[in-house]
C-alpha atoms as a PDB file:
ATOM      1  CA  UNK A   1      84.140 180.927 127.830  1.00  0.00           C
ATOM      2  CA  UNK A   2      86.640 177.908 128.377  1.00  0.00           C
ATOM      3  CA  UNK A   3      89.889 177.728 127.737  1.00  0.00           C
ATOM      4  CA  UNK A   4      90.959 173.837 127.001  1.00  0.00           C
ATOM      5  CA  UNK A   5      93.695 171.916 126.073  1.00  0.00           C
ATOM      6  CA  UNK A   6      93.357 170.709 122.529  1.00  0.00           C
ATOM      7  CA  UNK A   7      92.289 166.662 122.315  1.00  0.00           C
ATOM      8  CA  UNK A   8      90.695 164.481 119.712  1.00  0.00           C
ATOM      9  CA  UNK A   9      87.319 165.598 120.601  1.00  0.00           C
ATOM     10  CA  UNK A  10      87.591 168.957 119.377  1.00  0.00           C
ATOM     11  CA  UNK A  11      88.240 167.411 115.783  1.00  0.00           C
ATOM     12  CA  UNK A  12      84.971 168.361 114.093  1.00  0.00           C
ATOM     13  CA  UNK A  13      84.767 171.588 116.359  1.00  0.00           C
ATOM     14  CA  UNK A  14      88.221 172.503 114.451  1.00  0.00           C
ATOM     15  CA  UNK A  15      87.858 171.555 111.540  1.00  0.00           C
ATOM     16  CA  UNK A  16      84.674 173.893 111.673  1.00  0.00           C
ATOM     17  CA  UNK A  17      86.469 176.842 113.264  1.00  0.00           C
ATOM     18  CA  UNK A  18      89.669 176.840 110.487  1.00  0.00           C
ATOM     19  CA  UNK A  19      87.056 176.630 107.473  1.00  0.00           C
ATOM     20  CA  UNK A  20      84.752 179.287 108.928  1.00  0.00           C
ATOM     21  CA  UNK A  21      87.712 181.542 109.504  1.00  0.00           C
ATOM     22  CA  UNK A  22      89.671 180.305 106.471  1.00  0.00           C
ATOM     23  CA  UNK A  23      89.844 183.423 104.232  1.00  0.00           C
ATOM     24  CA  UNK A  24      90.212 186.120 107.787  1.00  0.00           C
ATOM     25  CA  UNK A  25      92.755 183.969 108.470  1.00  0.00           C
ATOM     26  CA  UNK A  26      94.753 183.913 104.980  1.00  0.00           C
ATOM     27  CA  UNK A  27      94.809 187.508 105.116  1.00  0.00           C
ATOM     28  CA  UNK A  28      97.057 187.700 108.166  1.00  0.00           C
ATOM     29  CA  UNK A  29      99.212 184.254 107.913  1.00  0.00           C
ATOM     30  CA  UNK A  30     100.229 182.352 105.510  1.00  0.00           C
ATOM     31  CA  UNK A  31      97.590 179.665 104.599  1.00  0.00           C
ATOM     32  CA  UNK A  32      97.536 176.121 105.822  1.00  0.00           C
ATOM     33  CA  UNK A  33      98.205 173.481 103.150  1.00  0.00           C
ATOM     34  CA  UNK A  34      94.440 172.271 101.392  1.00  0.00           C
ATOM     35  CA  UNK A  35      95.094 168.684 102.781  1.00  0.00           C
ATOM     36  CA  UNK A  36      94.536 170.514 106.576  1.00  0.00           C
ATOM     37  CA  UNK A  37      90.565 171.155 105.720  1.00  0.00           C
ATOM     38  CA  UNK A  38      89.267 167.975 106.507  1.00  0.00           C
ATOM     39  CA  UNK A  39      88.519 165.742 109.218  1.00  0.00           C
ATOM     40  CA  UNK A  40      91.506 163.614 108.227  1.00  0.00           C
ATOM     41  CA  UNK A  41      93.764 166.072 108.165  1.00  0.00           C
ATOM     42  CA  UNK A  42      92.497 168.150 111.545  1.00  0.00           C
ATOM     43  CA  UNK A  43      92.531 164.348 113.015  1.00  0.00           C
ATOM     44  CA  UNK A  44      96.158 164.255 112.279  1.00  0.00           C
ATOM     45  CA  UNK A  45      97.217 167.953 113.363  1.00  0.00           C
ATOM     46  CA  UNK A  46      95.845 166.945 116.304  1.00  0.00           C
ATOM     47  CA  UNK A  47      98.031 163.788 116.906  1.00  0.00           C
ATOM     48  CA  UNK A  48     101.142 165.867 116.086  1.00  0.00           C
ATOM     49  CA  UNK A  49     100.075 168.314 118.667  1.00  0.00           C
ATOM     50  CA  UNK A  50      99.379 165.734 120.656  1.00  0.00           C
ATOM     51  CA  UNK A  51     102.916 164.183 120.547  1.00  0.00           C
ATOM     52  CA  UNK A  52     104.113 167.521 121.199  1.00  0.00           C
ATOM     53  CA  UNK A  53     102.162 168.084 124.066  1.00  0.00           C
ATOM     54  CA  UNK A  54     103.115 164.716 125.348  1.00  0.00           C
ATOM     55  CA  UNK A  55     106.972 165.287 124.826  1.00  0.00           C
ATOM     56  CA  UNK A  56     106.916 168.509 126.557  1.00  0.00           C
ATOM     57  CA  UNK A  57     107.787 170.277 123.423  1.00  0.00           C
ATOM     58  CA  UNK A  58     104.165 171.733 122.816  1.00  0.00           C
ATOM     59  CA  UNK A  59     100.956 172.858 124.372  1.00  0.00           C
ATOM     60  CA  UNK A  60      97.722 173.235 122.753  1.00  0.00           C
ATOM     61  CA  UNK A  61      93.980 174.622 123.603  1.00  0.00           C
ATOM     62  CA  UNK A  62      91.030 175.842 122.417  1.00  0.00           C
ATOM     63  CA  UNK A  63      88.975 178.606 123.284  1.00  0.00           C
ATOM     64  CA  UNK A  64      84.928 177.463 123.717  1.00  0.00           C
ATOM     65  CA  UNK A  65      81.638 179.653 123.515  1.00  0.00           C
ATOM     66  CA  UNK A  66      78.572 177.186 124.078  1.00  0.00           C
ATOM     67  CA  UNK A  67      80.799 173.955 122.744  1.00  0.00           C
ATOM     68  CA  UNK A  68      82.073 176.332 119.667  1.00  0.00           C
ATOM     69  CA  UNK A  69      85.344 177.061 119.083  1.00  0.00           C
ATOM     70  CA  UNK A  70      86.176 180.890 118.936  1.00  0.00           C
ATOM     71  CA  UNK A  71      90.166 180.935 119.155  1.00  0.00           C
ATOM     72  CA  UNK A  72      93.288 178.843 119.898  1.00  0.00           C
ATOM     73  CA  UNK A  73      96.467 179.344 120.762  1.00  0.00           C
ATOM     74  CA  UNK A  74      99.680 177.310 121.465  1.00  0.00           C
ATOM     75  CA  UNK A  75     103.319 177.407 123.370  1.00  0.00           C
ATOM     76  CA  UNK A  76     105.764 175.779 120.602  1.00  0.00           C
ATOM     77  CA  UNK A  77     109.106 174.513 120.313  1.00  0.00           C
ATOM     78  CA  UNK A  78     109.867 174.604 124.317  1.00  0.00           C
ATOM     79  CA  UNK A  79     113.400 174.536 125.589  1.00  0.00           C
ATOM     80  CA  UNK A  80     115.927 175.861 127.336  1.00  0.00           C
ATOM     81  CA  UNK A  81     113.042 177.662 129.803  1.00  0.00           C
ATOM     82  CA  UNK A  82     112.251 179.314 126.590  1.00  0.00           C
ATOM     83  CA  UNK A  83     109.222 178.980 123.579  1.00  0.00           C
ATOM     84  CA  UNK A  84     107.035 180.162 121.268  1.00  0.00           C
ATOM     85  CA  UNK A  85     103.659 181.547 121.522  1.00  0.00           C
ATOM     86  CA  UNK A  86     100.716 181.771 119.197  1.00  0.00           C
ATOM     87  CA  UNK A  87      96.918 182.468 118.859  1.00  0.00           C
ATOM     88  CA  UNK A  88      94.394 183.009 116.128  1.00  0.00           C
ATOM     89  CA  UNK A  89      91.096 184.058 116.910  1.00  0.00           C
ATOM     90  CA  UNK A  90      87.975 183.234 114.730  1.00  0.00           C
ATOM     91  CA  UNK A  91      86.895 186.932 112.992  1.00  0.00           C
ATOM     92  CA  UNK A  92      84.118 187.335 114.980  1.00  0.00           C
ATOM     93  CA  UNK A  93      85.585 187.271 118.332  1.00  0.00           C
ATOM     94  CA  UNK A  94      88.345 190.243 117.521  1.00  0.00           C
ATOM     95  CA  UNK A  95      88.347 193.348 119.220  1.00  0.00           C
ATOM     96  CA  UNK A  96      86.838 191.512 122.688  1.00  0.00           C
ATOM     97  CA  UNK A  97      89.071 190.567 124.330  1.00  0.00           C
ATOM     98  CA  UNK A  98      89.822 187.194 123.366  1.00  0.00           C
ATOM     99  CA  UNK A  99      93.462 187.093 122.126  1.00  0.00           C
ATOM    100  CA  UNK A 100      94.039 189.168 125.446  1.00  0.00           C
ATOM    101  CA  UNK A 101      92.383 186.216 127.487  1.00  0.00           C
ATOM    102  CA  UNK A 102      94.204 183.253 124.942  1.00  0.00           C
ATOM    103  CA  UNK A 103      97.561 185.027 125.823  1.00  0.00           C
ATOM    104  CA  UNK A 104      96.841 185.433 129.602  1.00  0.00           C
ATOM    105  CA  UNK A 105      96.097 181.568 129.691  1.00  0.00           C
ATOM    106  CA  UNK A 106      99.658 180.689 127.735  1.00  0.00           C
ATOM    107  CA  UNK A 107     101.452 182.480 129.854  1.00  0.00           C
ATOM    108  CA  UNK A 108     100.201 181.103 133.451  1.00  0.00           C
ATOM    109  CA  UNK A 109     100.407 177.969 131.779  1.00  0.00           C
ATOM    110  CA  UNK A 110     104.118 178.527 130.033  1.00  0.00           C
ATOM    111  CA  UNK A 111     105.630 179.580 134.144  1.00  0.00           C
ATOM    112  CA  UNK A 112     103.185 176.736 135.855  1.00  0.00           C
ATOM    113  CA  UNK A 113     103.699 173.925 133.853  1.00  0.00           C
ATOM    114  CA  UNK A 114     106.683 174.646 131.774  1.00  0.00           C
ATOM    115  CA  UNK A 115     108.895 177.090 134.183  1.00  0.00           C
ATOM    116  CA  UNK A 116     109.600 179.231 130.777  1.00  0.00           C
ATOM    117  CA  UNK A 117     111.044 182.104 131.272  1.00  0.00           C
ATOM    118  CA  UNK A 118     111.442 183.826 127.980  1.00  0.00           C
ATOM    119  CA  UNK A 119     108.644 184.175 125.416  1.00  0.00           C
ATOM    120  CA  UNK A 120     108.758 185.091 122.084  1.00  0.00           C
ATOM    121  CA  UNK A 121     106.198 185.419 119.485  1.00  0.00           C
ATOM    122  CA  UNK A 122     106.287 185.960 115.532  1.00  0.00           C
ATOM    123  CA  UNK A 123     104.083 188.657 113.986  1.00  0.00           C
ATOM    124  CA  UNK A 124     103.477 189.983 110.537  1.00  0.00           C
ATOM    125  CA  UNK A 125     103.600 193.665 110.051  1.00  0.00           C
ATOM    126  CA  UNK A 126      99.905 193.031 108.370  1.00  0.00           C
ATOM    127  CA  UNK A 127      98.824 192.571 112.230  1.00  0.00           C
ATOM    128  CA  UNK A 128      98.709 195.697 114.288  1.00  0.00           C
ATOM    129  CA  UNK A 129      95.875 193.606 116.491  1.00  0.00           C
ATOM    130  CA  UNK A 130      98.398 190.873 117.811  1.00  0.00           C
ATOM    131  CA  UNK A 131     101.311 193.595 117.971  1.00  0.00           C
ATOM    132  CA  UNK A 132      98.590 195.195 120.371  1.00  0.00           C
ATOM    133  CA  UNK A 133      98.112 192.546 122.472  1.00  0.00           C
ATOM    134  CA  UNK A 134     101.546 190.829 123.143  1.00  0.00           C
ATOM    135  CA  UNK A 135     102.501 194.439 124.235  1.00  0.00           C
ATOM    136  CA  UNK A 136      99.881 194.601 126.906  1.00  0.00           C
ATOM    137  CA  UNK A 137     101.436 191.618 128.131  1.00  0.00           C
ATOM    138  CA  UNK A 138     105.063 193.119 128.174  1.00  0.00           C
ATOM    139  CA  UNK A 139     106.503 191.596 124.842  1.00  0.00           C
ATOM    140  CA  UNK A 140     108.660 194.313 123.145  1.00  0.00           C
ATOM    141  CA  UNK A 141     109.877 193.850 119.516  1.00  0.00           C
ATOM    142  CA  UNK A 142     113.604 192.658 119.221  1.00  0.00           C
ATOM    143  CA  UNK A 143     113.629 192.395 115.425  1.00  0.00           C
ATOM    144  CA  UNK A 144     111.949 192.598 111.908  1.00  0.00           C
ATOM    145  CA  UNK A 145     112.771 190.334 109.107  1.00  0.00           C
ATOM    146  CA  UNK A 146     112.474 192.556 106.130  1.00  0.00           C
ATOM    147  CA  UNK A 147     110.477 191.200 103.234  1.00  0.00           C
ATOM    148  CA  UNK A 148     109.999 187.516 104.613  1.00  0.00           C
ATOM    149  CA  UNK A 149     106.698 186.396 103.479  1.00  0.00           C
ATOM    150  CA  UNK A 150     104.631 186.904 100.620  1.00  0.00           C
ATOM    151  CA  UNK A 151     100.912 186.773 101.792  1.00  0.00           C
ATOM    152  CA  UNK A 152      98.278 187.773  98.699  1.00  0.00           C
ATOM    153  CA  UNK A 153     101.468 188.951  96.646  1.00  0.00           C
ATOM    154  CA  UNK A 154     102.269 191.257  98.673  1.00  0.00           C
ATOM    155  CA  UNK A 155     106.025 191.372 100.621  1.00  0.00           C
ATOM    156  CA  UNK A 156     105.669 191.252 104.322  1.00  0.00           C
ATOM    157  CA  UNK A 157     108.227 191.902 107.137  1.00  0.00           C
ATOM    158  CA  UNK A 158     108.043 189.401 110.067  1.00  0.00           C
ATOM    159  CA  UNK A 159     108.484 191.187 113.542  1.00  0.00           C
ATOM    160  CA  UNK A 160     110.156 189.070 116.766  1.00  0.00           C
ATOM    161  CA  UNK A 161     108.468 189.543 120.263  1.00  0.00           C
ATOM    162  CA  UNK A 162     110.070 188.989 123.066  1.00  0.00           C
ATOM    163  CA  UNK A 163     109.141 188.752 126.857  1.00  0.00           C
ATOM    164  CA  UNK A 164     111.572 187.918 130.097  1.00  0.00           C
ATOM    165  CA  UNK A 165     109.461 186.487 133.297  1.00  0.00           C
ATOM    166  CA  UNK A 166     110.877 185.606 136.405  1.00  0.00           C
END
């Protein structure tokens, strides 16, 4: 597998991943608006990104299996030697390892190219998976948002992450 940073190329390779994963994915976050699922739209997530990435607010990749995108992940809203993390990996691909290996990735590349210090990362209560992973990594949960979403009518609490590196 290779872990990339996320460029006009991977467009179509997107666009496939988000609709193959659509439904997994809607049962875990809140879904993407219907104008995302097409190559205009991915085109255009991936010039925001792009900015972001470019005004070292943002970083991007993908995850590839033979030229197929499996997961991707993302540092957001950097600053302050502080950010965001984030990761969704396509249904197939859970319980091997591959969150663990998207999270390892955004953190080398968070103290490398960033010098962040503090991570933090939002997770539903629906995800037991994720909560797994970001605390093999060290992240401990700092607060929970009672009833913040509504995902499939149902009233979910939003749990904070939080990790300190040095």
């Amino acid at each position: 597998m290779v872990f990339e940073k996320l460029a006009k190329h991977h467009a179509s390779q997107l666009l496939d991943f988000e609709l193959d994963n659509k439904q997994w994915f809607e049962t875990l976050i809140e879904p993407r608006a219907k104008s995302f699922y097409s190559i205009k739209g991915v085109t255009e997530h991936i010039d925001l990104l792009n900015v972001q990435m470019d005004n070292g607010t943002g970083y991007s990749g993908v995850l590839l299996q033979d030229n197929i995108i499996v997961a991707r992940a993302n540092i957001k809203d950097i600053s302050n030697n502080e950010a965001f993390v984030g990761y969704r990996v396509a249904k197939a691909f859970t319980g091997k390892g591959v969150a663990s290996f998207c999270l390892s990735q955004l953190i080398n590349i968070a103290q490398s190219k960033f010098n962040i210090t503090e991570l933090k990362a939002l997770v539903l209560e629906n995800n037991p998976a994720s909560m797994h992973v970001l605390r093999k990594f060290g992240f401990e949960a700092t607060s929970r948002n009672v009833n913040t979403k509504t995902l499939n009518g149902k009233q979910l609490s939003c749990i904070e992450f939080f990790a300190k590196y040095s």
